[in-house]
C-alpha atoms as a PDB file:
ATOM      1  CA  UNK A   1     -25.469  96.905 -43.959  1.00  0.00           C
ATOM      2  CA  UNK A   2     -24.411  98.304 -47.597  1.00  0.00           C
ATOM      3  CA  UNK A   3     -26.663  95.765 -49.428  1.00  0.00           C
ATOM      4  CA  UNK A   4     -29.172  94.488 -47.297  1.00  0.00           C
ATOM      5  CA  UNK A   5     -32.955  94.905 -48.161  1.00  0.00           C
ATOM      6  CA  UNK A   6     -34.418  96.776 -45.954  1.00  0.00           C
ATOM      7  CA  UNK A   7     -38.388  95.603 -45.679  1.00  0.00           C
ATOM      8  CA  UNK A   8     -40.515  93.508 -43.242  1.00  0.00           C
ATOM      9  CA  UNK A   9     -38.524  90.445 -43.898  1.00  0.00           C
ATOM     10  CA  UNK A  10     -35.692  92.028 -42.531  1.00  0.00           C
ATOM     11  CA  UNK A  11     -37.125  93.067 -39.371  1.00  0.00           C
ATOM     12  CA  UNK A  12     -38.346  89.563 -38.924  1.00  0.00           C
ATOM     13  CA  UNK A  13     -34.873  88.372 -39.693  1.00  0.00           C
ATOM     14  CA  UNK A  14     -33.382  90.264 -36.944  1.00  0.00           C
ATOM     15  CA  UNK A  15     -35.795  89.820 -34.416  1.00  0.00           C
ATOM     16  CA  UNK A  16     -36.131  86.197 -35.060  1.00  0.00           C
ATOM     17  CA  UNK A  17     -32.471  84.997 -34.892  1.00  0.00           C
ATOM     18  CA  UNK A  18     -31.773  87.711 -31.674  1.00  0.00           C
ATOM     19  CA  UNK A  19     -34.654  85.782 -29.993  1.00  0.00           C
ATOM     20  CA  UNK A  20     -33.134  82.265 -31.092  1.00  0.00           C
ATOM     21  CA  UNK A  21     -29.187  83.543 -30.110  1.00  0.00           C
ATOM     22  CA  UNK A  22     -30.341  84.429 -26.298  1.00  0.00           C
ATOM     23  CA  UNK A  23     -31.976  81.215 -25.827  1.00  0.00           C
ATOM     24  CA  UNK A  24     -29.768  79.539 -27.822  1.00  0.00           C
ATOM     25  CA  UNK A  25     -26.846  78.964 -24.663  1.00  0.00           C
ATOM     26  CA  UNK A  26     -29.920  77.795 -22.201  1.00  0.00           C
ATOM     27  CA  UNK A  27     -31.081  75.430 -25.260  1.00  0.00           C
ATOM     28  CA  UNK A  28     -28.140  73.656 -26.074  1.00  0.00           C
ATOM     29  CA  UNK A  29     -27.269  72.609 -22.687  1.00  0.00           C
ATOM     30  CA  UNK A  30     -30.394  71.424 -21.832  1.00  0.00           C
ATOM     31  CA  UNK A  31     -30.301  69.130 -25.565  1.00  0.00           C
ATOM     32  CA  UNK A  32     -26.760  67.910 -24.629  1.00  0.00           C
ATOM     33  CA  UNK A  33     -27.760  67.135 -21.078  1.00  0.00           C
ATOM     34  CA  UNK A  34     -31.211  65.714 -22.187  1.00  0.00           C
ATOM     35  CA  UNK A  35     -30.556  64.010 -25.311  1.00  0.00           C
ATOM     36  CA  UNK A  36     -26.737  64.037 -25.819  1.00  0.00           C
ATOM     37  CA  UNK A  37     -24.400  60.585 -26.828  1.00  0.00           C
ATOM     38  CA  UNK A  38     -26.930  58.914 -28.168  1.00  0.00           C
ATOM     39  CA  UNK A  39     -26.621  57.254 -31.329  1.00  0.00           C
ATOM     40  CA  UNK A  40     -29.156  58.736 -33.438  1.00  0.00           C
ATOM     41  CA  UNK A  41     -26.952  62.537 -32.325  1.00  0.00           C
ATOM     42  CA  UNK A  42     -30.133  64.927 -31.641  1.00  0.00           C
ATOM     43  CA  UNK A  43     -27.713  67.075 -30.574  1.00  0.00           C
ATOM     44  CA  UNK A  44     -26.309  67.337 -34.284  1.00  0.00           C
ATOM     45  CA  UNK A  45     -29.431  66.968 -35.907  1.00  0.00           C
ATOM     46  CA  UNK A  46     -30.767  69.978 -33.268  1.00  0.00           C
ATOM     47  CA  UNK A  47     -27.938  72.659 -34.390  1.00  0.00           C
ATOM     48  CA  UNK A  48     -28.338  71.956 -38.078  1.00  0.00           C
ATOM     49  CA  UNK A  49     -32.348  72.710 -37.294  1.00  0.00           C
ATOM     50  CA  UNK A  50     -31.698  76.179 -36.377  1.00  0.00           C
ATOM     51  CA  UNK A  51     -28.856  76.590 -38.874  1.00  0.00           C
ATOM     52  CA  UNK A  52     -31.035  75.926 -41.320  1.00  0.00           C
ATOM     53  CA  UNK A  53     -34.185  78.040 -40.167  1.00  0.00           C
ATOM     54  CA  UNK A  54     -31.758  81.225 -39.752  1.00  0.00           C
ATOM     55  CA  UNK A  55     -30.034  80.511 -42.942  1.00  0.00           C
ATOM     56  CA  UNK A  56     -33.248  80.032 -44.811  1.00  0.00           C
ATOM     57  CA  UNK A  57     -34.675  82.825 -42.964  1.00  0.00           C
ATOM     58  CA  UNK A  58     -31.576  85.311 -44.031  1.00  0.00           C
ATOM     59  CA  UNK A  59     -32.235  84.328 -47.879  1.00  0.00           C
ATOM     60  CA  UNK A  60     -35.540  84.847 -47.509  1.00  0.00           C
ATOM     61  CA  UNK A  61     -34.883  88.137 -46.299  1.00  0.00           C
ATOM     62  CA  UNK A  62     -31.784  88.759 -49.190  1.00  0.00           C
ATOM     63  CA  UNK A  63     -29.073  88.557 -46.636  1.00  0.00           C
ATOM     64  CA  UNK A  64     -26.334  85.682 -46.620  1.00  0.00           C
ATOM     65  CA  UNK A  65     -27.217  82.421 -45.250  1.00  0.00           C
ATOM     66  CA  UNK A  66     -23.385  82.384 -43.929  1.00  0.00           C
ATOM     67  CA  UNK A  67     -24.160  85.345 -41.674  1.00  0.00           C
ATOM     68  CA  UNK A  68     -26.395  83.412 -38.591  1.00  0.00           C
ATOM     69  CA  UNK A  69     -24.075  80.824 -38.830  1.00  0.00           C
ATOM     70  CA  UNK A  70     -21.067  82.677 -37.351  1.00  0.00           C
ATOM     71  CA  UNK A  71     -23.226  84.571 -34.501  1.00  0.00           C
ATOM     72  CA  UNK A  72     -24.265  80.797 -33.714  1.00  0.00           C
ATOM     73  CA  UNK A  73     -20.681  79.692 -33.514  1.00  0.00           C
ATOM     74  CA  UNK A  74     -20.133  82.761 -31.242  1.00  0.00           C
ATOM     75  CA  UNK A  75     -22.913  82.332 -29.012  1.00  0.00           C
ATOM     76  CA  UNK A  76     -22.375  78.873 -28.534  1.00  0.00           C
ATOM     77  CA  UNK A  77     -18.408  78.953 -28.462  1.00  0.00           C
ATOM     78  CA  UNK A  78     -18.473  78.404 -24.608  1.00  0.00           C
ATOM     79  CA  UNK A  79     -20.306  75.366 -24.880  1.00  0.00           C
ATOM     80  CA  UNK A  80     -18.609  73.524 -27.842  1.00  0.00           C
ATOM     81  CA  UNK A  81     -14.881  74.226 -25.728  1.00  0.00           C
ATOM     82  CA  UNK A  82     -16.189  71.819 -23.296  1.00  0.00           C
ATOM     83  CA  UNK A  83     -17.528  69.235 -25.948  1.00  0.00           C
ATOM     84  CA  UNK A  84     -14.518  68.337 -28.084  1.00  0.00           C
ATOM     85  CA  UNK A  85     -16.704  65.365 -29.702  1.00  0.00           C
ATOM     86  CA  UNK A  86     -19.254  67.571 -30.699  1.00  0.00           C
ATOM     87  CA  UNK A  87     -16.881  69.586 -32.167  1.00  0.00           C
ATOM     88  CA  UNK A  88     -14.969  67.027 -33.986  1.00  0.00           C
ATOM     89  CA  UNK A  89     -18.370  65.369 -35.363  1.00  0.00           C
ATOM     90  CA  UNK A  90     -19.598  68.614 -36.474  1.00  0.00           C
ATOM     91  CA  UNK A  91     -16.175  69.536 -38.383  1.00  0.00           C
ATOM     92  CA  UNK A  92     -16.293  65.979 -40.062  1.00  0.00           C
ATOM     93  CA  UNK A  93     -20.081  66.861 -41.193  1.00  0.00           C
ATOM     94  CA  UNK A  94     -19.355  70.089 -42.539  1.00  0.00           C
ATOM     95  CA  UNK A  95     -15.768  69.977 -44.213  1.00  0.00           C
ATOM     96  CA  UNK A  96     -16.399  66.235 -45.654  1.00  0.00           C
ATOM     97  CA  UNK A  97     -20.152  67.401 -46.919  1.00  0.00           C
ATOM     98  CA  UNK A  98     -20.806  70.861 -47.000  1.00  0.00           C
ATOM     99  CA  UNK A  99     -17.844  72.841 -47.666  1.00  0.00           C
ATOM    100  CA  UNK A 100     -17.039  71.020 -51.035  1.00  0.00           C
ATOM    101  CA  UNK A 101     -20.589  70.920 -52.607  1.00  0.00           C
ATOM    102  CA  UNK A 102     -20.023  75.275 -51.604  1.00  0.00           C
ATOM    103  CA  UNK A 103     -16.760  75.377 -53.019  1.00  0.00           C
ATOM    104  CA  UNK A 104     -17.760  73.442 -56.331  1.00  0.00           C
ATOM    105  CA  UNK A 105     -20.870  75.744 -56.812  1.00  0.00           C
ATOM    106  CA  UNK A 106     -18.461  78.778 -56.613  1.00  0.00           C
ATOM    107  CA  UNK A 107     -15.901  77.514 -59.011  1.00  0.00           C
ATOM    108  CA  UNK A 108     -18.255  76.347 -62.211  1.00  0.00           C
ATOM    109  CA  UNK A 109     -19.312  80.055 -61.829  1.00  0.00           C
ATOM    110  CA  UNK A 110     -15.470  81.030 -62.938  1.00  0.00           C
ATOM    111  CA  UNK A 111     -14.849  82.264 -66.254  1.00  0.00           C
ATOM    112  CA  UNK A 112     -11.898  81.271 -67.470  1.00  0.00           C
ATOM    113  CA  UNK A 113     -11.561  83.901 -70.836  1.00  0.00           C
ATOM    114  CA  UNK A 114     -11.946  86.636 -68.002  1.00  0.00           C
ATOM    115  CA  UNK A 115      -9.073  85.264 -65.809  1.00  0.00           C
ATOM    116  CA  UNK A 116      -6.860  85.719 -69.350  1.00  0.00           C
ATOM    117  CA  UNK A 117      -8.413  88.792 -69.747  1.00  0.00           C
ATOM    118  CA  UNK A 118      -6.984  90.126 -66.921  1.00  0.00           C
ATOM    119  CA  UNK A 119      -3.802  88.955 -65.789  1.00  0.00           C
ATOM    120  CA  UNK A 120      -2.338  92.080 -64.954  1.00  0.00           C
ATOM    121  CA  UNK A 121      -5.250  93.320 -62.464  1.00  0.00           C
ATOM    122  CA  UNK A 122      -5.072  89.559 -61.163  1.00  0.00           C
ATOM    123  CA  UNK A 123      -1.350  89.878 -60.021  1.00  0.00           C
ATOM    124  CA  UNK A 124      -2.032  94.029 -58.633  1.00  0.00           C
ATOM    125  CA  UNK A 125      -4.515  92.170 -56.449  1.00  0.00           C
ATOM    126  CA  UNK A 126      -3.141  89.716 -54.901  1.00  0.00           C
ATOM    127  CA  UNK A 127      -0.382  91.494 -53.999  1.00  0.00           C
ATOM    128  CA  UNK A 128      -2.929  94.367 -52.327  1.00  0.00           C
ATOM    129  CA  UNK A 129      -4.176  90.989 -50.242  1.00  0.00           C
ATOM    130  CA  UNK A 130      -0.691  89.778 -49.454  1.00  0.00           C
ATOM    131  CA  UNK A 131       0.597  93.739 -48.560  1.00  0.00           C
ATOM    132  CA  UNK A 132      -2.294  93.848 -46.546  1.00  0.00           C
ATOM    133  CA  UNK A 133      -2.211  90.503 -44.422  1.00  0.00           C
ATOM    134  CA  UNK A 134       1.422  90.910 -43.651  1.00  0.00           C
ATOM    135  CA  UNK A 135       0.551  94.294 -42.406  1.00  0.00           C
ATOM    136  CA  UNK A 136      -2.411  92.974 -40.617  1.00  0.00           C
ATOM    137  CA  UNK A 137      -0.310  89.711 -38.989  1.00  0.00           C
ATOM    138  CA  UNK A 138       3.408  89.949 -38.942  1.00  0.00           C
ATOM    139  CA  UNK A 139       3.550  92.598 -36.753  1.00  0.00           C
ATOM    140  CA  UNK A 140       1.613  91.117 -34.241  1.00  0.00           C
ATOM    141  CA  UNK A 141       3.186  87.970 -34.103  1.00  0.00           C
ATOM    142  CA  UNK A 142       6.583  90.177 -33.518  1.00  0.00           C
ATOM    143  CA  UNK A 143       4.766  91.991 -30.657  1.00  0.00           C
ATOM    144  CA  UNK A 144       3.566  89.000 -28.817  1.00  0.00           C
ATOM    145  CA  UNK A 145       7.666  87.500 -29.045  1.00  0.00           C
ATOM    146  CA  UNK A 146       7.020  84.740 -31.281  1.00  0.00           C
ATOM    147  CA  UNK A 147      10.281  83.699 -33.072  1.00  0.00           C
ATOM    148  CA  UNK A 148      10.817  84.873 -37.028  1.00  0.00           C
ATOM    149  CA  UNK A 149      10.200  81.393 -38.382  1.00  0.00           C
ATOM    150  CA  UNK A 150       6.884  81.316 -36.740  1.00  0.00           C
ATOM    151  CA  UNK A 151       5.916  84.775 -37.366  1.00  0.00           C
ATOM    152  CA  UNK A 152       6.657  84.009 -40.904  1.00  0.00           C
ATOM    153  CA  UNK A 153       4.724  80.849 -41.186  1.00  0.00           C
ATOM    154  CA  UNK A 154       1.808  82.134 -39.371  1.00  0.00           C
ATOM    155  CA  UNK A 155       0.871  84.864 -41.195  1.00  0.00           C
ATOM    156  CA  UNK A 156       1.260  83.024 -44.365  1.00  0.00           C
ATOM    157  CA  UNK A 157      -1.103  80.793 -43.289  1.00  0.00           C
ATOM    158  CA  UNK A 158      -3.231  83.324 -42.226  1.00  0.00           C
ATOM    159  CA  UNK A 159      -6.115  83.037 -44.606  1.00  0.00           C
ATOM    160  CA  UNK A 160      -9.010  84.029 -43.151  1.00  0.00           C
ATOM    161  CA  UNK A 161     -10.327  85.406 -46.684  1.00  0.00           C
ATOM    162  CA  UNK A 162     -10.820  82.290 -48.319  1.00  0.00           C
ATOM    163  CA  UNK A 163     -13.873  81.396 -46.800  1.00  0.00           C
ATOM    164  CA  UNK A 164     -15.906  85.234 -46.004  1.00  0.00           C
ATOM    165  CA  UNK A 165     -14.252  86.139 -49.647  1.00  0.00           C
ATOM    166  CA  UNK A 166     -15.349  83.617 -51.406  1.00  0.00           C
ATOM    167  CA  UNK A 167     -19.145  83.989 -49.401  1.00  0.00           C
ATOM    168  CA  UNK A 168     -19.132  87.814 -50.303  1.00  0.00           C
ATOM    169  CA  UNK A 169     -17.672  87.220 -53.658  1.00  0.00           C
ATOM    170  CA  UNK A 170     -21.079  84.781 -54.253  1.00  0.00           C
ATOM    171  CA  UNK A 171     -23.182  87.150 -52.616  1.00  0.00           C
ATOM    172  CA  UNK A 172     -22.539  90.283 -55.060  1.00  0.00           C
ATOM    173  CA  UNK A 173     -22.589  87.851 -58.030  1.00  0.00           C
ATOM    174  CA  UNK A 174     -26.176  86.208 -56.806  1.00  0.00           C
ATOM    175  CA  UNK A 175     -27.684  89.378 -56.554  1.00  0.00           C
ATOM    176  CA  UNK A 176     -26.363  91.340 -59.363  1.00  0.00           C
ATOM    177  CA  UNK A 177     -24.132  93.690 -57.516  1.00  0.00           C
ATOM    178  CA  UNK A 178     -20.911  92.290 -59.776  1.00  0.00           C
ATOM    179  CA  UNK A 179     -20.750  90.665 -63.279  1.00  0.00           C
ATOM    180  CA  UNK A 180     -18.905  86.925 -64.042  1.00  0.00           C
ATOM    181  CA  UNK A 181     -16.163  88.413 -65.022  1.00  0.00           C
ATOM    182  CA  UNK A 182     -15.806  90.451 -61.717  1.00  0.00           C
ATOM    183  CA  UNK A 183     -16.412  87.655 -59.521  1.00  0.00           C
ATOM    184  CA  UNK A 184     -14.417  85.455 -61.603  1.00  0.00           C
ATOM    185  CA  UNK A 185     -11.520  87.553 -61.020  1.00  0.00           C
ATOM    186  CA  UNK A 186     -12.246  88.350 -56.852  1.00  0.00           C
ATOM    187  CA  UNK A 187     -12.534  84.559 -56.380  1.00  0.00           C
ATOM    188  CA  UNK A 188      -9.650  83.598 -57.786  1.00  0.00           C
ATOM    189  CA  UNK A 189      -7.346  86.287 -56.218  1.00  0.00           C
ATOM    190  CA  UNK A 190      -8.288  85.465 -52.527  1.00  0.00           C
ATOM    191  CA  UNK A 191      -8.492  81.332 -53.329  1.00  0.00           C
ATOM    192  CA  UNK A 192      -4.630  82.085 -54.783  1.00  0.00           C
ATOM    193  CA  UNK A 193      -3.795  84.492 -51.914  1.00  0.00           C
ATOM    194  CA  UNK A 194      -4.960  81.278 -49.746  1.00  0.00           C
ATOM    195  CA  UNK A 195      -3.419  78.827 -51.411  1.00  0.00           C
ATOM    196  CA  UNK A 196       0.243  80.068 -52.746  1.00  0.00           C
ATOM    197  CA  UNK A 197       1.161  81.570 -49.245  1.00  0.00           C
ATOM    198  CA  UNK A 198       0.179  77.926 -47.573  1.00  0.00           C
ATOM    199  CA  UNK A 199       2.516  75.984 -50.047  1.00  0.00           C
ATOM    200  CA  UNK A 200       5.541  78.566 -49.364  1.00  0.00           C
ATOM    201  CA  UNK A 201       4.978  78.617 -45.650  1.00  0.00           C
ATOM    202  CA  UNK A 202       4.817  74.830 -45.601  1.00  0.00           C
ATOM    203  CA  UNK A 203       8.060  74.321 -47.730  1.00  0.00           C
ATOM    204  CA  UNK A 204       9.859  77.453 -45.844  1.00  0.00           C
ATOM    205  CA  UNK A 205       9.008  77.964 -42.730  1.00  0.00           C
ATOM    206  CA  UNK A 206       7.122  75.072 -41.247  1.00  0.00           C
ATOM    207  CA  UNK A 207       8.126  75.247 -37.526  1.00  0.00           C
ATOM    208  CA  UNK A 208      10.673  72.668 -36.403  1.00  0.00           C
ATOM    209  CA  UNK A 209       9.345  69.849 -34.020  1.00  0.00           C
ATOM    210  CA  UNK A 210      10.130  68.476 -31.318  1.00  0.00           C
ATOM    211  CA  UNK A 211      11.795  64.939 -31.954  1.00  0.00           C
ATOM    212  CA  UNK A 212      12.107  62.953 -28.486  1.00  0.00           C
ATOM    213  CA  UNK A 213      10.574  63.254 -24.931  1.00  0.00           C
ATOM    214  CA  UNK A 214      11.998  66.200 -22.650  1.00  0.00           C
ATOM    215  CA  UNK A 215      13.840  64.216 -19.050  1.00  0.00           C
ATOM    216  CA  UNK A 216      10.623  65.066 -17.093  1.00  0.00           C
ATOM    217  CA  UNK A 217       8.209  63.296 -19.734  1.00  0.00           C
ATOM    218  CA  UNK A 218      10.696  60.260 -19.220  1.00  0.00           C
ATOM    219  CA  UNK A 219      10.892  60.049 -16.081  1.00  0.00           C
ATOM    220  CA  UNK A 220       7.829  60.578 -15.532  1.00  0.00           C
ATOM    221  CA  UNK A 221       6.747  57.499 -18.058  1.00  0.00           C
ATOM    222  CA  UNK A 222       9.414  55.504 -16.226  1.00  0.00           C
ATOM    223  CA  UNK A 223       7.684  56.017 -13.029  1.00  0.00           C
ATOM    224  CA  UNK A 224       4.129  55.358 -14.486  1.00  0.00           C
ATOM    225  CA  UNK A 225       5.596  51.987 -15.915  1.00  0.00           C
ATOM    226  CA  UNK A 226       7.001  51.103 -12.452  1.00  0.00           C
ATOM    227  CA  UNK A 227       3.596  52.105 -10.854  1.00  0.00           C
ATOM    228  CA  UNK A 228       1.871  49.715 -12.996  1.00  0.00           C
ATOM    229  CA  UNK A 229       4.660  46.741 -12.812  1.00  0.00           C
ATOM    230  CA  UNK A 230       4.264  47.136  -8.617  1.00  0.00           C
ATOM    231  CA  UNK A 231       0.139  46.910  -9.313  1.00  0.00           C
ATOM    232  CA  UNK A 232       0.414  43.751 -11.514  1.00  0.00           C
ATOM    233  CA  UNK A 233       2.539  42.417  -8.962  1.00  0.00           C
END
């Protein structure tokens, strides 16, 4: 709201994707019903049709590309829950393909004699990030009864940051609201506010598994096994 450009191509913006998210629900079903497990996948190919037209449409209007892409994954939430192929084929598309071509844009952009530079405001804030997520998490984790090991380990793997940071980060530096050196610095606190709390909570406090079956789940594979014996019989 801050930094968008308010002009004609902002209007359309908003009034094009709000027209394309109500019809979006109505759309999708009728493309998986229609045109869904085929070979070719429409289906993908239709969802990475709109993403594109909103996300071109958002530059276009000086907004972030990023930004129809989660109302999509909102709207269409309730029908992806149902679809767990869909969903797996679309996270394989985007995490194998997209995210590291976004990621590697975002790093060459970090300057290196800034990071030196600035050590000191580095470490004040990514402590302010840390402070703030186990303000934000821990407590809630305690509220809802989970155990200290997993409150611990969730919240330090709580690092939803990483991916609107590094987005906004890119943002300000694309459209002159920050300098390299600032957005050298911003990136690199929330990708280390990501990635140092995930190694700890992994070594620390990854929750203990479960390492045999429970007496129901046996007996209940027993039975199955003497269902099947009586059938082959």
């Amino acid at each position: 709201m801050i930094f968008a450009n308010y002009d004609y191509w902002l209007l359309i913006f908003t009034l094009v994707t709000a027209v394309v998210l109500w019809r979006l629900p109505a759309a999708t079903r009728w493309m998986l019903a229609r045109w869904g497990g085929r070979v070719s996948e429409p289906e993908i190919k239709f969802i990475f049709l709109i993403l594109c037209a909103l996300g071109g449409l958002a530059v276009t209007a000086r907004s972030e590309a990023v930004l129809p892409a989660y109302l999509f994954g909102m709207v269409v939430a309730g029908i992806f829950v149902h679809n767990k192929l869909l969903i797996l084929r679309m996270r394989s598309i985007t995490f194998a393909l997209l995210t590291p071509f976004f990621f590697i844009k975002a790093g060459t952009l970090i300057s290196l004699p800034a990071l030196l530079a600035s050590l000191g405001l580095l470490v004040a804030l990514f402590w302010v990030k840390m402070i703030t997520k186990v303000i934000g998490v821990w407590p809630m984790c305690r509220i809802f009864k989970m155990p200290l090991r997993e409150s611990n380990y969730t919240t330090l793997m709580m690092a939803t940051g990483l991916t609107f940071g590094s987005i906004s980060a890119l943002f300000g530096y694309n459209y002159g609201y920050i300098n390299q050196d600032q957005y050298s610095i911003l990136v690199t606190v929330v990708i280390a506010s990501a990635v140092i709390p995930t190694i700890i909570a992994q070594v620390f406090f990854q929750p203990r598994e479960v390492g045999s079956l429970g007496e129901a789940e046996v007996g209940y594979e027993g039975s199955a096994d003497h269902f099947l014996h009586n059938v082959e019989e």
